[in-house]
Every structure is written in structure tokens, then in C-alpha cells.
N, C-alpha and C. Protein backbone atom coordinates (compact mmCIF):
# COMPACT_ATOMS: atom_id res chain seq x y z
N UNK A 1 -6.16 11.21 -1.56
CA UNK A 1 -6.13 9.77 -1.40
C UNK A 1 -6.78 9.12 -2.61
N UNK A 2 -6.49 7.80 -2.84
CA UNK A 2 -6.56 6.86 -3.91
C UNK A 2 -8.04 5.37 -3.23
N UNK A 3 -8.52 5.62 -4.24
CA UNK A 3 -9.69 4.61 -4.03
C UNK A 3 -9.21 3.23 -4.66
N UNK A 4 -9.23 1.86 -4.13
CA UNK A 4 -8.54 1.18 -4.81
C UNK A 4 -9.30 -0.04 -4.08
N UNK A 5 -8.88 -1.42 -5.30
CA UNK A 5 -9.10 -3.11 -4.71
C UNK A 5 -7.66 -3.70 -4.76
N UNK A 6 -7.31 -4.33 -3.58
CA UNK A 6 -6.19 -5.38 -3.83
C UNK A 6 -6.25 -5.99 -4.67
N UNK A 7 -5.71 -6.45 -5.27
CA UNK A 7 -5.91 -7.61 -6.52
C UNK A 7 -4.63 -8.57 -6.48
N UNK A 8 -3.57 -8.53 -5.32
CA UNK A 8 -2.93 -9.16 -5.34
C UNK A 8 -1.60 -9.31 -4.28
N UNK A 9 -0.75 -9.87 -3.80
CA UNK A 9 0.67 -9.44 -3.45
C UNK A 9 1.65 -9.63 -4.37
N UNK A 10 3.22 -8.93 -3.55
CA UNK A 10 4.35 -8.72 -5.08
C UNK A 10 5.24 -9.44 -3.57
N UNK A 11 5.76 -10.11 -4.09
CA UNK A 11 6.90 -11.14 -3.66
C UNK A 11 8.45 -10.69 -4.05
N UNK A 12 9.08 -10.65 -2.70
CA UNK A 12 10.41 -9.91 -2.71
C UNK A 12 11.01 -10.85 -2.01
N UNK A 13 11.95 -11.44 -2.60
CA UNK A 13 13.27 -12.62 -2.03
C UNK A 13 14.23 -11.26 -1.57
N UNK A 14 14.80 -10.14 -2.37
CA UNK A 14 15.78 -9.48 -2.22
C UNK A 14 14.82 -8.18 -1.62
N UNK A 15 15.19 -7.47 -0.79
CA UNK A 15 14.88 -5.86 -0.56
C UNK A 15 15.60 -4.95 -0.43
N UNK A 16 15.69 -3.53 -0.14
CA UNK A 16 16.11 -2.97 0.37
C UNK A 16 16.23 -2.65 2.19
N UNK A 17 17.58 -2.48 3.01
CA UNK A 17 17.07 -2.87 4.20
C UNK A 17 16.13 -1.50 4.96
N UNK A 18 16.43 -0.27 3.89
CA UNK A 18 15.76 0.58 4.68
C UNK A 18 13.95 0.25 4.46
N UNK A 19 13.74 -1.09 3.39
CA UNK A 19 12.29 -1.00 3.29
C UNK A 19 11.58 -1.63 4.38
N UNK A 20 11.34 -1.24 5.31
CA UNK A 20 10.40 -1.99 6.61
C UNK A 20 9.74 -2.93 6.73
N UNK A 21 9.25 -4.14 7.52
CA UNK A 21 9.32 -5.29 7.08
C UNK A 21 7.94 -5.26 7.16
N UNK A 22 6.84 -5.83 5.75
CA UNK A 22 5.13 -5.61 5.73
C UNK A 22 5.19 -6.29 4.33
N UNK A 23 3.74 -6.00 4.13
CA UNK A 23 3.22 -6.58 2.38
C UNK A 23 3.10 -5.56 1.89
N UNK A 24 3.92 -6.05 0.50
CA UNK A 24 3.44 -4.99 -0.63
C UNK A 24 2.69 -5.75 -1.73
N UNK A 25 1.51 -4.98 -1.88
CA UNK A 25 0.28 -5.31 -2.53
C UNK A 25 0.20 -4.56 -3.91
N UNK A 26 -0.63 -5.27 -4.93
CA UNK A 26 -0.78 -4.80 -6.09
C UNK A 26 -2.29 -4.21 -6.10
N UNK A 27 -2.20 -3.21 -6.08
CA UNK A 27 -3.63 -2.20 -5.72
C UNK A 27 -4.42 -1.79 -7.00
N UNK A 28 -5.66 -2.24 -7.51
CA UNK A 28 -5.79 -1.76 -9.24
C UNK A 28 -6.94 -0.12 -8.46
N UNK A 29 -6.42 0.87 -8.82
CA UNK A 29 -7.15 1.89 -8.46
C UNK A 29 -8.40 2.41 -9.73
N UNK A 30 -9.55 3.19 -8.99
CA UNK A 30 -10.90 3.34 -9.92
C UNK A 30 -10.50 3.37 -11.40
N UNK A 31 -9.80 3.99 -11.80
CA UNK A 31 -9.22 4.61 -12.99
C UNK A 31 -8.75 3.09 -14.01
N UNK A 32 -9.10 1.84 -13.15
CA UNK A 32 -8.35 0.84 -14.12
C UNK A 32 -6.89 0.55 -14.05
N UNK A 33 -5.96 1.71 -13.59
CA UNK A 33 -4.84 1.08 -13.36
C UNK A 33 -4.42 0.94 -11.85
N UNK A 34 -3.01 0.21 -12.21
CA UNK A 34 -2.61 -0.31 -11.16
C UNK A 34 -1.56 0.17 -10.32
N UNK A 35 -0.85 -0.24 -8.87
CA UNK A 35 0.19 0.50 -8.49
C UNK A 35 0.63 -0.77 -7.39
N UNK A 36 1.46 -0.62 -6.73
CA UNK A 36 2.24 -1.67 -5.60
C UNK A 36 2.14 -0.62 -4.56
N UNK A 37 1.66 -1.08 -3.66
CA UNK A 37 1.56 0.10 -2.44
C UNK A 37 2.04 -0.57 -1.22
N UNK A 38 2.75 -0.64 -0.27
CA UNK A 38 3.17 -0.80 1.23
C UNK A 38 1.70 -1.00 2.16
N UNK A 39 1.59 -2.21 2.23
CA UNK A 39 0.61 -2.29 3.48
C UNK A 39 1.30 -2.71 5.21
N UNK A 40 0.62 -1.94 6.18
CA UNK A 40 0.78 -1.86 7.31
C UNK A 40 -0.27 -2.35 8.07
N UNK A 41 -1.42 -2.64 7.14
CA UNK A 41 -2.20 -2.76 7.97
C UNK A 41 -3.06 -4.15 8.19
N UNK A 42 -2.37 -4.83 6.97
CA UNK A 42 -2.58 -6.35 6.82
C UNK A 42 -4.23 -6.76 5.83
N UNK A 43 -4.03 -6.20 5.06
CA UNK A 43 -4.95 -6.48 4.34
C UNK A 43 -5.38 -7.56 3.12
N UNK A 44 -6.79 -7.36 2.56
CA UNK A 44 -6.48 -8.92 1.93
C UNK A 44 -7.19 -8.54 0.48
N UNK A 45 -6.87 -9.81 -0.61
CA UNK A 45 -7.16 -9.68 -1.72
C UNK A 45 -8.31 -9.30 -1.81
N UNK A 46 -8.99 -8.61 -2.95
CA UNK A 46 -10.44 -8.25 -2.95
C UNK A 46 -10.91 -7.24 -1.94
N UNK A 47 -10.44 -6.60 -0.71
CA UNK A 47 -10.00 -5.38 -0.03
C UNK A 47 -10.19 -4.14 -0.55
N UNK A 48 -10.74 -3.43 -0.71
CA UNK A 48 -10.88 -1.90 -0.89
C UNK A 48 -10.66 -1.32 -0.07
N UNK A 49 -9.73 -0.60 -0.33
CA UNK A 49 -8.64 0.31 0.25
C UNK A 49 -8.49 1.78 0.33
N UNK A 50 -7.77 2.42 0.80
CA UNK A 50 -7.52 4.33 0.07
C UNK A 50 -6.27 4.03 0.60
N UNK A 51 -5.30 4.50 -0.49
CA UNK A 51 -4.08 4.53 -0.32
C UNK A 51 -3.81 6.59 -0.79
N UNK A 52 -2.63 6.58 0.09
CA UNK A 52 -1.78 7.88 -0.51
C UNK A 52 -0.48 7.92 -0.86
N UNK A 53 -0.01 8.85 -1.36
CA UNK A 53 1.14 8.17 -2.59
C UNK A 53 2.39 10.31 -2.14
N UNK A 54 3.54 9.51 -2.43
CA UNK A 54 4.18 10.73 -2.50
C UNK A 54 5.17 10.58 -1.02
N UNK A 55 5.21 12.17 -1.02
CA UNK A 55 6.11 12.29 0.41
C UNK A 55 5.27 11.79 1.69
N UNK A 56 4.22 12.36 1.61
CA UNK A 56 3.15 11.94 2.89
C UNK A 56 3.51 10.12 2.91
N UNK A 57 3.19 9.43 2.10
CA UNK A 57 3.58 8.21 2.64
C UNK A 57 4.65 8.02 3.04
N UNK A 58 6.00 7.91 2.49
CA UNK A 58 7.12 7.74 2.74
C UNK A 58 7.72 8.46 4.10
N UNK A 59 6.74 9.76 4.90
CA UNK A 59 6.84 10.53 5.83
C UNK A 59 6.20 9.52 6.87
N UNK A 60 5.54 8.62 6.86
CA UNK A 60 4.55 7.89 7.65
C UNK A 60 5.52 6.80 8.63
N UNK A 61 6.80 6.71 8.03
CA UNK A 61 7.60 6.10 8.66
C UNK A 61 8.40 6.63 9.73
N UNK A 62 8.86 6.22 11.14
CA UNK A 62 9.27 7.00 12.10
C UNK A 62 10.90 6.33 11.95
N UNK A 63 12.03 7.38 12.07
CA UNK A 63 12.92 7.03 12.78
C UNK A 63 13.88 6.21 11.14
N UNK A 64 13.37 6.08 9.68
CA UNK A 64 13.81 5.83 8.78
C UNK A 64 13.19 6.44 7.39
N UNK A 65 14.10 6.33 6.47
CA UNK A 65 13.93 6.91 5.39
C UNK A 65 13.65 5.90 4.48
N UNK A 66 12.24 5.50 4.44
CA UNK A 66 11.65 4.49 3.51
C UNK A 66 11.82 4.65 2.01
N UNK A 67 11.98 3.99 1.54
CA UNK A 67 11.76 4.29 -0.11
C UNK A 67 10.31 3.91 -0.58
N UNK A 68 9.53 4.12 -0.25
CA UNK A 68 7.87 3.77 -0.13
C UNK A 68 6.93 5.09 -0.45
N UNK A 69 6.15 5.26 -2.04
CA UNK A 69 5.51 5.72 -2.24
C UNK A 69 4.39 5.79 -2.39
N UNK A 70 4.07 4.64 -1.90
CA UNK A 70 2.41 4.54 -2.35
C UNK A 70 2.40 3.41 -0.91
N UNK A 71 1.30 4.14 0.26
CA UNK A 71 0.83 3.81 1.09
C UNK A 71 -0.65 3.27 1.75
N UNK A 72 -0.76 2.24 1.97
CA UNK A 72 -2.54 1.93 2.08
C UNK A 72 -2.61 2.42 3.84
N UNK A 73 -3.34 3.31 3.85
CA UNK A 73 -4.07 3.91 5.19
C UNK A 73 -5.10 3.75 5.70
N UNK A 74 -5.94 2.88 4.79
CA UNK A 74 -7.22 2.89 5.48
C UNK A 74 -8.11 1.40 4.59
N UNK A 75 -8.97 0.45 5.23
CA UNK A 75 -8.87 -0.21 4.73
C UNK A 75 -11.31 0.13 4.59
N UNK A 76 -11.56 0.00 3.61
CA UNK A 76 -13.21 0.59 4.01
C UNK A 76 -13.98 -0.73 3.86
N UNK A 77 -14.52 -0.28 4.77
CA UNK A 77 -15.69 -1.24 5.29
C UNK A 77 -16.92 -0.91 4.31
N UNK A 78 -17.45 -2.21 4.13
CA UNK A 78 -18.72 -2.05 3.33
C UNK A 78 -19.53 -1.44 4.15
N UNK A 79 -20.73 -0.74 3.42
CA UNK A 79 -21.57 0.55 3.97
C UNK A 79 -22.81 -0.57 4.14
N UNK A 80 -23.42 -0.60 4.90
CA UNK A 80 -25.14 -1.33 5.05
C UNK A 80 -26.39 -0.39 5.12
């Protein structure tokens, strides 16, 4: 998994219909760069996240064949 901050959403007038209907977010991960990941879980700018990327995401979908590689799974709570 991928350590990451929202930094944004990506705006889609056109999709694909197998892409499931959610936000896709612009995720800048530790490393400085960035990626568009599928959120499910409704998350928000400034958000630190762990996303996973590959077949495992795109497997996360039931009953369709997503075109979705980069998945946010977990959204982390600040530590006190």
C-alpha cells in the first residue's frame, strides 16, 4: 500500500460505463509524486490516505470489470 494526501479531485463529463459511479481524486504520494486513484470511501482534500494500485484494486469491484488501478482503502486518522 501507498501512503498519500488528497490534493485534489479530477472531473469527468465523459466516462467509461464499466467505471463505477464515485470520486476520482488526485493523490500526491510520500515520494512527491502524484496519481488519480478511485475513491469509495468519500474522502476529502488534505486527507491522508493508503491507497493500493494494480490487480488487487481493480479486483475490489464485485460483479464488473473496472478499469481502476489505483484504489484508496483506507482513509488514517490522526494519531493523539
Amino acid at each position: 500500500m501507498i501512503k498519500g494526501r488528497v490534493i485534489g479531485r479530477v472531473w469527468s463529463t465523459k466516462r467509461l460505463e464499466a467505471l463505477p459511479q464515485g470520486a476520482l481524486l488526485e493523490v500526491e504520494v510520500e515520494s512527491g509524486s502524484r496519481l488519480i486513484a478511485f475513491d469509495p470511501l468519500g474522502c476529502g482534500e488534505g486527507e491522508e490516505v493508503l491507497v493500493t494500485q494494480g490487480s488487487v484494486a481493480a479486483g475490489w469491484f464485485e460483479g464488473v470489470r473496472a478499469p481502476v488501478d489505483a484504489l484508496i482503502v483506507g482513509s488514517i486518522d490522526e494519531s493523539g
